[in-house]
C-alpha atoms as a PDB file:
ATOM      1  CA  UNK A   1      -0.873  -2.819  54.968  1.00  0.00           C
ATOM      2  CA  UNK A   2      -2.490  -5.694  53.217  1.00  0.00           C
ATOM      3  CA  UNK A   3      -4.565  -7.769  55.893  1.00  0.00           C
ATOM      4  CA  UNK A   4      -4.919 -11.117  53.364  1.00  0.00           C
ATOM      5  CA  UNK A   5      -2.533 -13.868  52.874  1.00  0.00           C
ATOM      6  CA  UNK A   6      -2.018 -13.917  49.318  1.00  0.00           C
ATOM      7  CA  UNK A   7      -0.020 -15.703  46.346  1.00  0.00           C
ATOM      8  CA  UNK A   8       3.125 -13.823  45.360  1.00  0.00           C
ATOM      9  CA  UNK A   9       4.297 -13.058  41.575  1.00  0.00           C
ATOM     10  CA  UNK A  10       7.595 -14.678  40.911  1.00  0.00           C
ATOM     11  CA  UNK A  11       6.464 -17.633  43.423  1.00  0.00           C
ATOM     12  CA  UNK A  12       4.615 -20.797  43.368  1.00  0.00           C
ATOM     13  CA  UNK A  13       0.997 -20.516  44.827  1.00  0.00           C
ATOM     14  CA  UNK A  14       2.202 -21.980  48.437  1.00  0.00           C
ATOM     15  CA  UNK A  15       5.586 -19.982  48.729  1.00  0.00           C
ATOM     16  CA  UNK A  16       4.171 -17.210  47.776  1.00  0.00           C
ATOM     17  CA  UNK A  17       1.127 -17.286  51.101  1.00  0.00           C
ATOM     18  CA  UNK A  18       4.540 -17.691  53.054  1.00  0.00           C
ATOM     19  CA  UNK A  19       6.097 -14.556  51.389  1.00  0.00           C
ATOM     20  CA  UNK A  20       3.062 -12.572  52.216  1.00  0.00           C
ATOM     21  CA  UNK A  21       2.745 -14.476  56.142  1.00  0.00           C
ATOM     22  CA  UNK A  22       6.784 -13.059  56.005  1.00  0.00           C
ATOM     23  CA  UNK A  23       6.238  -9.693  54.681  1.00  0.00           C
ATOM     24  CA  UNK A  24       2.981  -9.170  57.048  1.00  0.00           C
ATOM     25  CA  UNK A  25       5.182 -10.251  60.043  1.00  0.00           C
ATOM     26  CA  UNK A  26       7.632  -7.502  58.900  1.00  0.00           C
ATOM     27  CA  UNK A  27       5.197  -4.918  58.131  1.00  0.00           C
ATOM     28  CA  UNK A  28       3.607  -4.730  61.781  1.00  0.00           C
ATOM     29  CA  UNK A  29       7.367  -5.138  63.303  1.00  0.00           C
ATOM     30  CA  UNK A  30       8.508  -2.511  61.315  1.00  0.00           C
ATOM     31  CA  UNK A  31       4.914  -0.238  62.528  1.00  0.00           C
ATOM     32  CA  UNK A  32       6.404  -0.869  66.075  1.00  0.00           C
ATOM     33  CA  UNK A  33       9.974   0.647  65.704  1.00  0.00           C
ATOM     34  CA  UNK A  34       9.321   4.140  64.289  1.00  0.00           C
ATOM     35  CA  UNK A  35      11.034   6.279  66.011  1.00  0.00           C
ATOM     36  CA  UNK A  36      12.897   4.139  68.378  1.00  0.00           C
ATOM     37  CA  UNK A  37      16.221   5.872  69.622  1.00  0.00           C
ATOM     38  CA  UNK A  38      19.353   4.486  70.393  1.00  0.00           C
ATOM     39  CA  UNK A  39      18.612   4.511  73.975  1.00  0.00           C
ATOM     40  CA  UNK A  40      15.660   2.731  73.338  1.00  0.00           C
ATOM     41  CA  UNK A  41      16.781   0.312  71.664  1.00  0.00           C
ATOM     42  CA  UNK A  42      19.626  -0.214  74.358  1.00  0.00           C
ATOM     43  CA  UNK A  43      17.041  -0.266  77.117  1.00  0.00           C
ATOM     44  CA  UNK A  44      16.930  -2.827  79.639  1.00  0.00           C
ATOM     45  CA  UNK A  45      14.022  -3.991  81.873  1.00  0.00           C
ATOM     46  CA  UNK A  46      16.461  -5.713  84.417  1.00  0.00           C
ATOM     47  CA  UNK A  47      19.512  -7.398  84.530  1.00  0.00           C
ATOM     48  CA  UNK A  48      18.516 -10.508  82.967  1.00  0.00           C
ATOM     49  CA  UNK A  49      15.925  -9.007  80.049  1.00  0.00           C
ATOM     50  CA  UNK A  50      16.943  -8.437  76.566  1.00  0.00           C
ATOM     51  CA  UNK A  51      17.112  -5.185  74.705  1.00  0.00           C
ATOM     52  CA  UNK A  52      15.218  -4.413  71.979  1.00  0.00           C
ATOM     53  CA  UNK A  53      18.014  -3.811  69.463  1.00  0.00           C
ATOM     54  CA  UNK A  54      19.167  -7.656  70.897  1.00  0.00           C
ATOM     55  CA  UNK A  55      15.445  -9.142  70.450  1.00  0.00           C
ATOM     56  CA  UNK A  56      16.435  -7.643  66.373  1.00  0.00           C
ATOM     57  CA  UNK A  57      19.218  -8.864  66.051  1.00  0.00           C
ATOM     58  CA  UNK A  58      17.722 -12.031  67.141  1.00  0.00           C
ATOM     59  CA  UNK A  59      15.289 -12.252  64.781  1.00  0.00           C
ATOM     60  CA  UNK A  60      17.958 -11.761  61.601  1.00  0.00           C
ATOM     61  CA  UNK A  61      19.859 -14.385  63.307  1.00  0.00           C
ATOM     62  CA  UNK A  62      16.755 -16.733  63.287  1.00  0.00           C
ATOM     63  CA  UNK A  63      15.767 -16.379  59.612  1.00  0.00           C
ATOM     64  CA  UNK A  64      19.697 -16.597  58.382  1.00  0.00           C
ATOM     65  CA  UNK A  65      19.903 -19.889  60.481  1.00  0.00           C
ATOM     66  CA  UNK A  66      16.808 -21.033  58.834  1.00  0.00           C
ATOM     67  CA  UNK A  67      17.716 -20.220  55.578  1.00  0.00           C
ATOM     68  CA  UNK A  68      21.135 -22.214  56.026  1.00  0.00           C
ATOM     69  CA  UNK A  69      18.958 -25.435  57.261  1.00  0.00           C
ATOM     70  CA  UNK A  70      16.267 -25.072  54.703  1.00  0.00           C
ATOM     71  CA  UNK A  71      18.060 -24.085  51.592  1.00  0.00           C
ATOM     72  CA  UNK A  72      22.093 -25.504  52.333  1.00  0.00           C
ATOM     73  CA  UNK A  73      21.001 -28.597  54.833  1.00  0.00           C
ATOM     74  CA  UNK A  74      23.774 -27.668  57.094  1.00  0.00           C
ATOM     75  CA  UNK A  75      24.529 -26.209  59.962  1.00  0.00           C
ATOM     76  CA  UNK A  76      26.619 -23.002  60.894  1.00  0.00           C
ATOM     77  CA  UNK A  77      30.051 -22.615  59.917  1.00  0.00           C
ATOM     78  CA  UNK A  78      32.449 -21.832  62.004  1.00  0.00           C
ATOM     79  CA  UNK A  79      32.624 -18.348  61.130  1.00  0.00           C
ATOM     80  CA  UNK A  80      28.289 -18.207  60.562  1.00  0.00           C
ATOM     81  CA  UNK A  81      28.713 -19.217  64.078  1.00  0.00           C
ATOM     82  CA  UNK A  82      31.238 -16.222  65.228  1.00  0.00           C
ATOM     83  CA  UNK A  83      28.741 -13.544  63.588  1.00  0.00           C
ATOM     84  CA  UNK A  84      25.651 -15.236  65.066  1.00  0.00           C
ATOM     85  CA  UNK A  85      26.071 -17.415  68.196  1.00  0.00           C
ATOM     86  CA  UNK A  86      25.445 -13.703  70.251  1.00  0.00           C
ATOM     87  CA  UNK A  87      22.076 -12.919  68.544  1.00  0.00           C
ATOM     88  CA  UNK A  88      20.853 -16.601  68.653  1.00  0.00           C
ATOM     89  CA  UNK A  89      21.551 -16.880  72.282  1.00  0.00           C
ATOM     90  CA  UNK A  90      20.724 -13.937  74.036  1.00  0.00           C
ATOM     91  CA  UNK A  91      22.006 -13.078  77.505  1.00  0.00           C
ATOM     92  CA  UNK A  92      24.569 -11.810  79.088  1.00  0.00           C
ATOM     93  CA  UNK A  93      26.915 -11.833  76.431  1.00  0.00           C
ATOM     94  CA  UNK A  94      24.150 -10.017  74.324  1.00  0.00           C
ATOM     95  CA  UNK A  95      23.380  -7.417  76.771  1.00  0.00           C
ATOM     96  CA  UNK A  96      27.223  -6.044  76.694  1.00  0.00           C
ATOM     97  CA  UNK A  97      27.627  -6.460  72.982  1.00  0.00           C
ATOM     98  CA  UNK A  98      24.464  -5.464  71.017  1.00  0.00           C
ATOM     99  CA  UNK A  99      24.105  -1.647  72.014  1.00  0.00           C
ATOM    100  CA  UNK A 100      24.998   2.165  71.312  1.00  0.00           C
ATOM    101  CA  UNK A 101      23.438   1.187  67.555  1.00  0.00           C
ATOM    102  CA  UNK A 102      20.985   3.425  65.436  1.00  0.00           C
ATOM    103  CA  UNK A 103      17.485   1.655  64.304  1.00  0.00           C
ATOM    104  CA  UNK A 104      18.957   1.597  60.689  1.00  0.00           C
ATOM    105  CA  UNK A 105      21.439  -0.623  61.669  1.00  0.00           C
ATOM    106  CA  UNK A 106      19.112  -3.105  62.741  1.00  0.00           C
ATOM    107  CA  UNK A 107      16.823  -2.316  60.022  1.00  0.00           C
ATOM    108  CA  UNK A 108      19.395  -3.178  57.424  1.00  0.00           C
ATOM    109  CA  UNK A 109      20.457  -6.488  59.212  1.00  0.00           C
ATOM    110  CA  UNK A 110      16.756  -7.531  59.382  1.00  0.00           C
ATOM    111  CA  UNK A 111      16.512  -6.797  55.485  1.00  0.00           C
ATOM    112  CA  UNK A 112      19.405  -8.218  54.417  1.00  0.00           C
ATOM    113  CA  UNK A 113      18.697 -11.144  55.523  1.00  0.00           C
ATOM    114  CA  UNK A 114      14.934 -10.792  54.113  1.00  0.00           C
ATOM    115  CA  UNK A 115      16.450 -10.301  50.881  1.00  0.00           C
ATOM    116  CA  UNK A 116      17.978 -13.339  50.729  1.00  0.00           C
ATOM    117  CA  UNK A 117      15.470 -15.093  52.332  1.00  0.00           C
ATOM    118  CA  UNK A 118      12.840 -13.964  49.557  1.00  0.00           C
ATOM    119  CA  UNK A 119      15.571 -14.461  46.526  1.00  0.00           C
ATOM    120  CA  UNK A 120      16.009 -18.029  48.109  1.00  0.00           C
ATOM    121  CA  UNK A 121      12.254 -18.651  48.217  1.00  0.00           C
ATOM    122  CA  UNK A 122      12.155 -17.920  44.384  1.00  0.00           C
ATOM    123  CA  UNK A 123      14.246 -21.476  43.447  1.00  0.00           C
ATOM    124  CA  UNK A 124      12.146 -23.628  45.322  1.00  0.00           C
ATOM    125  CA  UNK A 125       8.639 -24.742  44.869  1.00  0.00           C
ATOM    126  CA  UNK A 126       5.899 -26.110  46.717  1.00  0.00           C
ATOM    127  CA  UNK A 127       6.790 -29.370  47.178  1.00  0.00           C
ATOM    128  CA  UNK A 128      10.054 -28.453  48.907  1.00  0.00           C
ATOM    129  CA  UNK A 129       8.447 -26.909  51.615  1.00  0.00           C
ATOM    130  CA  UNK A 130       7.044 -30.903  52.341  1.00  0.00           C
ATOM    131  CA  UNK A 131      10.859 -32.023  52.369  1.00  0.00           C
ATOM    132  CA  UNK A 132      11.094 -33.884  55.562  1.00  0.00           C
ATOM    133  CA  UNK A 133      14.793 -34.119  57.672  1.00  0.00           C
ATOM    134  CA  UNK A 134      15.804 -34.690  60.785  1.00  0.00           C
ATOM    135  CA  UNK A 135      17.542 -32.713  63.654  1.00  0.00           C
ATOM    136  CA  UNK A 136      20.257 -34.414  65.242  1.00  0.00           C
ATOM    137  CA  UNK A 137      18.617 -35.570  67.898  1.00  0.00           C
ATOM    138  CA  UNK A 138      15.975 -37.616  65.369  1.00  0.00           C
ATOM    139  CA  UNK A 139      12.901 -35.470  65.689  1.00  0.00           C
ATOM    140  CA  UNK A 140      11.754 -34.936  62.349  1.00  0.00           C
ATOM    141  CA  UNK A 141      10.588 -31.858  60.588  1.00  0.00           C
ATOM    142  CA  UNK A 142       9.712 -30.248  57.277  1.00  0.00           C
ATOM    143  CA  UNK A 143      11.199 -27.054  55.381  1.00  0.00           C
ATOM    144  CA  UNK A 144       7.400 -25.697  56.462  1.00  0.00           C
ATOM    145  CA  UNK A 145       7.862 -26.006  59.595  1.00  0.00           C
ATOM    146  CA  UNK A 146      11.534 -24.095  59.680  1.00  0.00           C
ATOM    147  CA  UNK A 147       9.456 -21.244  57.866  1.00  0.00           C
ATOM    148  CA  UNK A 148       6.598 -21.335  60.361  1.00  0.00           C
ATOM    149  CA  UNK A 149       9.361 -21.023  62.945  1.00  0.00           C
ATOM    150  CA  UNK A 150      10.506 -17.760  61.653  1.00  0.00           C
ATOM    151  CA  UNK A 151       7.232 -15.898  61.703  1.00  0.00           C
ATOM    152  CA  UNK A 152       6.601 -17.438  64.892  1.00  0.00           C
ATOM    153  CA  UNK A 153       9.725 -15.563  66.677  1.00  0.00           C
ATOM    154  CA  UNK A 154       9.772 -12.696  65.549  1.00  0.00           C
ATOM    155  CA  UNK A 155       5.664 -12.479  66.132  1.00  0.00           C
ATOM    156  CA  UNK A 156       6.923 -13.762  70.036  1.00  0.00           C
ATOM    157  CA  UNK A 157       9.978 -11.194  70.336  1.00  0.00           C
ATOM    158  CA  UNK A 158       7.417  -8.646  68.529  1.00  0.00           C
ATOM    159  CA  UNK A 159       5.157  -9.176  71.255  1.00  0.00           C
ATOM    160  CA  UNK A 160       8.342  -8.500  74.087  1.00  0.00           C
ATOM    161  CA  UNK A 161       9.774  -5.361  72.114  1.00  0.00           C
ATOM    162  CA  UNK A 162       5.896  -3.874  72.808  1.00  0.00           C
ATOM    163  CA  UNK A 163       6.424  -4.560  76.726  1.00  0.00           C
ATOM    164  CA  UNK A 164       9.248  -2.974  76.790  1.00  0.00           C
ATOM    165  CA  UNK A 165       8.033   0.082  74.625  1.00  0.00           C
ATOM    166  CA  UNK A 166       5.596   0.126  77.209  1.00  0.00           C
ATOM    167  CA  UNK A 167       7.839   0.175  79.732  1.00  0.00           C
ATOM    168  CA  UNK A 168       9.758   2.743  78.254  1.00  0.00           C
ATOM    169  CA  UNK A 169       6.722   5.160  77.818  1.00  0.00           C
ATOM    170  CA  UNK A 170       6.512   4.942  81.866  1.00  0.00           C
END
Protein backbone atom coordinates (compact mmCIF):
# COMPACT_ATOMS: atom_id res chain seq x y z
CA UNK A 1 0.00 0.00 0.00
CA UNK A 2 1.28 3.37 -0.97
CA UNK A 3 1.21 5.70 2.25
CA UNK A 4 1.63 9.23 -0.01
CA UNK A 5 -0.98 11.20 -1.67
CA UNK A 6 0.16 11.43 -5.07
CA UNK A 7 -0.73 12.83 -8.71
CA UNK A 8 -2.38 10.22 -10.92
CA UNK A 9 -1.44 9.51 -14.78
CA UNK A 10 -4.41 10.16 -16.95
CA UNK A 11 -5.47 13.07 -14.35
CA UNK A 12 -4.84 16.62 -13.72
CA UNK A 13 -2.36 17.27 -10.76
CA UNK A 14 -5.43 17.97 -8.17
CA UNK A 15 -7.81 15.06 -9.35
CA UNK A 16 -5.36 12.92 -9.41
CA UNK A 17 -4.30 13.56 -5.08
CA UNK A 18 -8.17 12.78 -4.91
CA UNK A 19 -7.80 9.50 -6.94
CA UNK A 20 -5.02 8.41 -4.73
CA UNK A 21 -7.07 9.94 -1.19
CA UNK A 22 -9.99 7.44 -3.07
CA UNK A 23 -7.93 4.51 -3.83
CA UNK A 24 -6.08 4.74 -0.22
CA UNK A 25 -9.60 4.85 1.39
CA UNK A 26 -10.33 1.63 -0.60
CA UNK A 27 -7.16 -0.06 -0.05
CA UNK A 28 -7.39 -0.12 3.93
CA UNK A 29 -11.37 -0.96 3.56
CA UNK A 30 -10.65 -3.61 1.40
CA UNK A 31 -7.48 -4.84 4.23
CA UNK A 32 -10.51 -5.01 6.68
CA UNK A 33 -12.90 -7.45 4.80
CA UNK A 34 -10.67 -10.46 4.01
CA UNK A 35 -12.24 -13.15 4.88
CA UNK A 36 -15.51 -11.88 6.03
CA UNK A 37 -18.34 -14.61 5.71
CA UNK A 38 -21.74 -14.27 4.91
CA UNK A 39 -22.71 -14.41 8.43
CA UNK A 40 -20.48 -11.80 9.12
CA UNK A 41 -21.40 -9.66 7.00
CA UNK A 42 -25.16 -10.24 8.07
CA UNK A 43 -24.23 -9.70 11.70
CA UNK A 44 -26.03 -7.47 13.86
CA UNK A 45 -24.93 -5.72 17.11
CA UNK A 46 -28.64 -5.03 18.18
CA UNK A 47 -31.77 -4.32 16.81
CA UNK A 48 -31.16 -0.92 15.72
CA UNK A 49 -27.22 -1.33 14.37
CA UNK A 50 -26.35 -1.84 10.84
CA UNK A 51 -24.69 -4.81 9.27
CA UNK A 52 -21.64 -4.74 7.75
CA UNK A 53 -22.69 -5.89 4.27
CA UNK A 54 -25.46 -2.69 4.83
CA UNK A 55 -22.57 -0.16 6.05
CA UNK A 56 -21.13 -1.49 2.04
CA UNK A 57 -23.70 -1.10 0.43
CA UNK A 58 -23.88 2.24 1.92
CA UNK A 59 -20.84 3.38 0.92
CA UNK A 60 -21.52 2.44 -3.10
CA UNK A 61 -24.67 4.23 -2.58
CA UNK A 62 -22.75 7.36 -1.31
CA UNK A 63 -20.17 7.66 -4.11
CA UNK A 64 -23.00 6.84 -7.00
CA UNK A 65 -25.10 9.72 -5.39
CA UNK A 66 -22.10 11.86 -5.51
CA UNK A 67 -21.16 11.13 -8.78
CA UNK A 68 -24.84 12.00 -10.03
CA UNK A 69 -24.53 15.58 -8.11
CA UNK A 70 -21.01 16.25 -9.14
CA UNK A 71 -20.83 15.09 -12.67
CA UNK A 72 -24.99 15.20 -13.92
CA UNK A 73 -26.11 18.23 -11.35
CA UNK A 74 -29.18 16.33 -10.55
CA UNK A 75 -30.66 14.45 -8.27
CA UNK A 76 -31.88 10.70 -8.23
CA UNK A 77 -34.21 9.43 -10.64
CA UNK A 78 -36.93 7.79 -9.83
CA UNK A 79 -35.64 4.51 -10.51
CA UNK A 80 -31.69 5.68 -9.04
CA UNK A 81 -33.93 6.19 -6.16
CA UNK A 82 -35.67 2.50 -6.13
CA UNK A 83 -32.03 0.83 -6.32
CA UNK A 84 -30.59 3.19 -3.69
CA UNK A 85 -33.00 4.85 -1.20
CA UNK A 86 -32.28 1.31 1.10
CA UNK A 87 -28.44 1.70 1.15
CA UNK A 88 -28.56 5.55 1.61
CA UNK A 89 -30.86 5.27 4.51
CA UNK A 90 -30.06 2.54 6.60
CA UNK A 91 -32.43 1.03 9.14
CA UNK A 92 -34.92 -1.07 9.45
CA UNK A 93 -35.72 -1.48 6.02
CA UNK A 94 -31.90 -2.21 5.50
CA UNK A 95 -31.56 -4.69 8.15
CA UNK A 96 -34.35 -7.11 6.41
CA UNK A 97 -33.16 -6.48 2.90
CA UNK A 98 -29.32 -6.33 2.64
CA UNK A 99 -28.31 -9.95 3.88
CA UNK A 100 -27.61 -13.78 3.05
CA UNK A 101 -24.91 -12.04 0.36
CA UNK A 102 -21.22 -13.26 -0.30
CA UNK A 103 -18.30 -10.46 0.20
CA UNK A 104 -17.94 -10.49 -3.69
CA UNK A 105 -21.14 -9.19 -4.06
CA UNK A 106 -20.40 -6.25 -2.17
CA UNK A 107 -17.02 -6.08 -3.51
CA UNK A 108 -18.28 -5.76 -7.04
CA UNK A 109 -20.97 -3.08 -6.09
CA UNK A 110 -18.24 -1.03 -4.31
CA UNK A 111 -16.07 -1.30 -7.63
CA UNK A 112 -18.46 -0.68 -9.97
CA UNK A 113 -19.24 2.21 -8.81
CA UNK A 114 -15.33 3.09 -8.34
CA UNK A 115 -15.02 2.49 -11.88
CA UNK A 116 -17.15 4.96 -12.86
CA UNK A 117 -16.28 7.20 -10.38
CA UNK A 118 -12.48 7.15 -11.60
CA UNK A 119 -13.58 7.12 -15.56
CA UNK A 120 -15.73 10.24 -14.53
CA UNK A 121 -12.80 11.91 -12.76
CA UNK A 122 -10.78 11.60 -16.09
CA UNK A 123 -13.19 14.47 -18.05
CA UNK A 124 -12.91 16.95 -15.54
CA UNK A 125 -10.08 19.07 -14.41
CA UNK A 126 -9.01 21.00 -11.59
CA UNK A 127 -10.95 23.80 -11.75
CA UNK A 128 -14.20 21.82 -11.65
CA UNK A 129 -13.59 20.56 -8.43
CA UNK A 130 -13.93 24.70 -7.35
CA UNK A 131 -17.50 24.66 -9.11
CA UNK A 132 -19.68 26.07 -6.47
CA UNK A 133 -23.81 25.02 -6.29
CA UNK A 134 -26.23 24.98 -4.00
CA UNK A 135 -28.38 22.32 -2.14
CA UNK A 136 -31.89 23.01 -2.05
CA UNK A 137 -32.04 24.33 1.00
CA UNK A 138 -29.30 27.29 -0.15
CA UNK A 139 -26.21 26.10 1.64
CA UNK A 140 -23.59 26.24 -0.79
CA UNK A 141 -20.89 23.81 -1.67
CA UNK A 142 -18.19 22.84 -4.14
CA UNK A 143 -17.64 19.55 -6.34
CA UNK A 144 -14.51 19.25 -3.58
CA UNK A 145 -16.39 19.12 -1.02
CA UNK A 146 -18.95 16.23 -2.52
CA UNK A 147 -15.53 14.28 -3.04
CA UNK A 148 -14.27 14.97 0.47
CA UNK A 149 -17.66 13.63 1.53
CA UNK A 150 -17.06 10.31 0.03
CA UNK A 151 -13.77 9.48 1.65
CA UNK A 152 -15.12 10.83 4.70
CA UNK A 153 -17.99 7.97 4.96
CA UNK A 154 -16.67 5.33 4.08
CA UNK A 155 -13.40 6.26 6.48
CA UNK A 156 -16.59 6.75 9.31
CA UNK A 157 -18.53 3.39 8.32
CA UNK A 158 -14.80 1.88 8.01
CA UNK A 159 -14.27 2.78 11.43
CA UNK A 160 -18.02 0.95 12.54
CA UNK A 161 -17.40 -2.27 10.29
CA UNK A 162 -14.00 -2.63 12.74
CA UNK A 163 -16.40 -2.50 15.95
CA UNK A 164 -18.33 -4.83 14.81
CA UNK A 165 -15.42 -7.19 13.59
CA UNK A 166 -14.51 -6.77 17.00
CA UNK A 167 -17.51 -7.70 18.23
CA UNK A 168 -17.70 -10.56 16.17
CA UNK A 169 -14.22 -11.94 17.28
CA UNK A 170 -15.92 -12.06 20.97
Amino acid sequence: MDYRITQQPGYTPKIGELVSMLGYTRAVTLEDLEGLSVEDLDFLADEKSNSIGALLMHMAAIEFVHQVIAFENRDLTEQELAKWIVPLELGDKARSVIRNQPLDYYLDELKKVRDRTLSLLESVDDSWLYEERQYDNGVTYNKYYLWFHVVEDETSHRGQIRLLKRMLQK
